[in-house]
C-alpha atoms as a PDB file:
ATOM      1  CA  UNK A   1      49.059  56.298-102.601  1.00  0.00           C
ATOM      2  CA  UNK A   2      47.172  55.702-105.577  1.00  0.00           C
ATOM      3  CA  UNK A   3      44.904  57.981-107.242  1.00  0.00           C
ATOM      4  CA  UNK A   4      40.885  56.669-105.059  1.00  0.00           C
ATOM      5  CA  UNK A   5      43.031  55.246-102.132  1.00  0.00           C
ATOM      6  CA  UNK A   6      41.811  56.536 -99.376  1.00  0.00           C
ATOM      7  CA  UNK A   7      43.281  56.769 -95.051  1.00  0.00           C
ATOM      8  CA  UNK A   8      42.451  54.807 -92.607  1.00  0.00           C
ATOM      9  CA  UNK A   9      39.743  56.848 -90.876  1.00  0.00           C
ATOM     10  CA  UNK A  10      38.910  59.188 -94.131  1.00  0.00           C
ATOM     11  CA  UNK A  11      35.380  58.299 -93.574  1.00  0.00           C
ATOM     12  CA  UNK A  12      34.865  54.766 -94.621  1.00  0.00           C
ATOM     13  CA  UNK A  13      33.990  52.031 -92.310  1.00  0.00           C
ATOM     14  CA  UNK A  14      36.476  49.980 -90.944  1.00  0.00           C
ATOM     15  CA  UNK A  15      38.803  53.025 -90.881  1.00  0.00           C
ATOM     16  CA  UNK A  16      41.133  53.504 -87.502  1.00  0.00           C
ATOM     17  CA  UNK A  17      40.864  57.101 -86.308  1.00  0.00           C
ATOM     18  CA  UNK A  18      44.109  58.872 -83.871  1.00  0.00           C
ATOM     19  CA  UNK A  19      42.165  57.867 -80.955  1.00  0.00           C
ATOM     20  CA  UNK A  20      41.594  54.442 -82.105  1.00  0.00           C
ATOM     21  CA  UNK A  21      45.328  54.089 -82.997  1.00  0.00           C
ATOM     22  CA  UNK A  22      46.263  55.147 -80.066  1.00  0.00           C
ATOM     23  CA  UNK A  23      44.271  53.729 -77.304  1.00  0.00           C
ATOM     24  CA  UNK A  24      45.118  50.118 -78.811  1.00  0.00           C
ATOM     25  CA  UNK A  25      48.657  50.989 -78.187  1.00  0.00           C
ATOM     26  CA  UNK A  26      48.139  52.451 -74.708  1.00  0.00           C
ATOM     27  CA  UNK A  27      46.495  49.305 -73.386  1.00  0.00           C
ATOM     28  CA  UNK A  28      48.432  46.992 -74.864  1.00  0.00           C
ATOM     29  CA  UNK A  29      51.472  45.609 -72.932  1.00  0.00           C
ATOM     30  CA  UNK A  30      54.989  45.480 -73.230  1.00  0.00           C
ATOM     31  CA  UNK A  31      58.073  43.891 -72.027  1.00  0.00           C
ATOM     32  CA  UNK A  32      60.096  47.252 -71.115  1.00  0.00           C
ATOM     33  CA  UNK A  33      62.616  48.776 -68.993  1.00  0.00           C
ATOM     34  CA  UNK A  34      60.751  50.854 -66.096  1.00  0.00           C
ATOM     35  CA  UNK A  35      62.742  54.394 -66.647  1.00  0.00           C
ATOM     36  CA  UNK A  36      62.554  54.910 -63.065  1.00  0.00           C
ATOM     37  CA  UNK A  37      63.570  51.479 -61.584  1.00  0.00           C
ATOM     38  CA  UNK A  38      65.757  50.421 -64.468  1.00  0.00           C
ATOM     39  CA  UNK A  39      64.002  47.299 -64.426  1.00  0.00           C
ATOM     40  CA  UNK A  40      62.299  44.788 -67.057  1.00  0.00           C
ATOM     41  CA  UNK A  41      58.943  44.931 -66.558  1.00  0.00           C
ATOM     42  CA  UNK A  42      55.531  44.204 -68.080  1.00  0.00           C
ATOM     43  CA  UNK A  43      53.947  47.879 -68.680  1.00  0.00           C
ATOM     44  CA  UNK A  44      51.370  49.256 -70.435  1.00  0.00           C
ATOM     45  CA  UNK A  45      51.967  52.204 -73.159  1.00  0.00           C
ATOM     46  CA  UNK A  46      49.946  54.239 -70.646  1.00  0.00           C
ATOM     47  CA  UNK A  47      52.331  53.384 -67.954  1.00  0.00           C
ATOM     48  CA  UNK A  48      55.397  53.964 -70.594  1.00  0.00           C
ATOM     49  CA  UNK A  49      53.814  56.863 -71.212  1.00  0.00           C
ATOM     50  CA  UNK A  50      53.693  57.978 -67.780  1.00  0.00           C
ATOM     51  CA  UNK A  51      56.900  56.999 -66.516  1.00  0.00           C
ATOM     52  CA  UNK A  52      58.523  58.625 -69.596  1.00  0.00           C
ATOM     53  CA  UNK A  53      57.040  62.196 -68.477  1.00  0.00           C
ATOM     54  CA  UNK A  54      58.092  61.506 -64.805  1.00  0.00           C
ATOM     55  CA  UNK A  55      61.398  60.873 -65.560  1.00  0.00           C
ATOM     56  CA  UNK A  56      61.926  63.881 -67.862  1.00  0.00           C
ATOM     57  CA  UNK A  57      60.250  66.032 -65.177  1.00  0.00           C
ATOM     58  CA  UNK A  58      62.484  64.454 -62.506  1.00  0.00           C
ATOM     59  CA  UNK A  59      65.396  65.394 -65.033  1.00  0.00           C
ATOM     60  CA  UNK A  60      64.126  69.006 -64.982  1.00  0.00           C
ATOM     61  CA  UNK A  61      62.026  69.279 -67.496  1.00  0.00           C
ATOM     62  CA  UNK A  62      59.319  71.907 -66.855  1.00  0.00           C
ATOM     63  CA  UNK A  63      56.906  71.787 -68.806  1.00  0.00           C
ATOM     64  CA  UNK A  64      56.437  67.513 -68.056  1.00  0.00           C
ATOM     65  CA  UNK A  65      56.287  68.394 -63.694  1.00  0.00           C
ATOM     66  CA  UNK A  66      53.474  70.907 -64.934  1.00  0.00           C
ATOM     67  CA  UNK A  67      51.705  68.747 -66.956  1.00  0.00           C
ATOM     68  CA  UNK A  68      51.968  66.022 -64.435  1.00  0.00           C
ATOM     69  CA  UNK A  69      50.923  68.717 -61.897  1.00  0.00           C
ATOM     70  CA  UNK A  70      48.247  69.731 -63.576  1.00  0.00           C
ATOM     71  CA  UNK A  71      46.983  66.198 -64.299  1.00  0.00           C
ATOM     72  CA  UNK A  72      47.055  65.360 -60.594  1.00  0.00           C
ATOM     73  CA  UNK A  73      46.276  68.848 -58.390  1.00  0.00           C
ATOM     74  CA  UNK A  74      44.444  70.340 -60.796  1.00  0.00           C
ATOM     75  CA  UNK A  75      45.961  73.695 -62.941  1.00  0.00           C
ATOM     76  CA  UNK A  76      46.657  76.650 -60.778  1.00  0.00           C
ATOM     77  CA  UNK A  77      44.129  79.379 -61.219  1.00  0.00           C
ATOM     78  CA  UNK A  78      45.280  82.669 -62.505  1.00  0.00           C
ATOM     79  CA  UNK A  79      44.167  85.907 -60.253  1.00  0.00           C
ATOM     80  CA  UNK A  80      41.206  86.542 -62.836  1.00  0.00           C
ATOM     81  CA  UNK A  81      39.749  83.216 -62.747  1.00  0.00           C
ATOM     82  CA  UNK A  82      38.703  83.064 -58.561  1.00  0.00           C
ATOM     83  CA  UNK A  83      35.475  82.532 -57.389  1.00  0.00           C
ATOM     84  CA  UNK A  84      35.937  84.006 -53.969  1.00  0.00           C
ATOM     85  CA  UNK A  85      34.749  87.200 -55.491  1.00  0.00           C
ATOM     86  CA  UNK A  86      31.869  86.079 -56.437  1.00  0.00           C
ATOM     87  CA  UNK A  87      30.574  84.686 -53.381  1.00  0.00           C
ATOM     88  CA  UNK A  88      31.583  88.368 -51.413  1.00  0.00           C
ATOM     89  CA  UNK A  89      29.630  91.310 -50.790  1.00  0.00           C
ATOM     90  CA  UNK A  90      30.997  94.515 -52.392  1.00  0.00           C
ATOM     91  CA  UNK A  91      32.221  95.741 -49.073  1.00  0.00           C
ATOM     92  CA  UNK A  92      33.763  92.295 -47.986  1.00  0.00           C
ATOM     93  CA  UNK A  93      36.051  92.436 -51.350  1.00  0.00           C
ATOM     94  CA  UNK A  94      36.927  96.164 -51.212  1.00  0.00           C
ATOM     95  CA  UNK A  95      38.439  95.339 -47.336  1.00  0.00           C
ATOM     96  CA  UNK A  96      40.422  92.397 -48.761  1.00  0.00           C
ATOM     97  CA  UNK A  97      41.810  94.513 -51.697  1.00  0.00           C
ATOM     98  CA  UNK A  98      42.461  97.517 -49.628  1.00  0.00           C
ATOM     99  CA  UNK A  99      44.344  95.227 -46.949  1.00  0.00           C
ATOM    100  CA  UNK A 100      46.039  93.300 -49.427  1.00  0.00           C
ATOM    101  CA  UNK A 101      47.019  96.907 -51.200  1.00  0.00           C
ATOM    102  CA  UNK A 102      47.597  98.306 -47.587  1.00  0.00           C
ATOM    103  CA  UNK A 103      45.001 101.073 -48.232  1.00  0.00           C
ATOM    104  CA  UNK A 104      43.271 102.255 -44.756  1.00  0.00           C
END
């Protein structure tokens, strides 16, 4: 870069921003092996993209089956984020702790 050259995106008009970039390049296609199938294929970079974290999930990769998990059913929710709580009386919550808890 020069000294007054300026990004793409800095600003100016006509600049390309990451999400720009990147959604051009996720909806254009591509003549690609599917990972899965091993087969040439026509496939989107959102479908390359796809297949590439199902494959390293299917390979055991944890953190890509969560992801996809998440994507799909929705993230698990952690003990302080329920609801249920919310919609119970005091009394109604206190039985379900002390049963859970195996108070009398």
């Amino acid at each position: 870069m020069e000294p007054g050259d300026t990004l793409p995106g800095s600003g100016h008009p006509g600049g390309n921003n990451f999400k720009t970039v990147a959604k051009r390049y996720l909806d254009s296609t591509y003549d690609k092996n599917n990972l899965l199938t091993g087969k040439k294929d026509k496939l989107t970079g959102m479908e390359l993209l796809c297949l590439s974290l199902i494959d390293k999930a299917l390979k055991g990769d944890v953190t890509a089956a969560r992801e996809i998990l998440d994507r799909i059913e929705g993230k698990v929710s952690q003990a302080n984020e329920l609801k249920i709580f919310n919609e119970l009386t005091d009394e109604q919550a206190d039985d379900i702790i002390n049963r859970l808890t195996n108070k009398p």
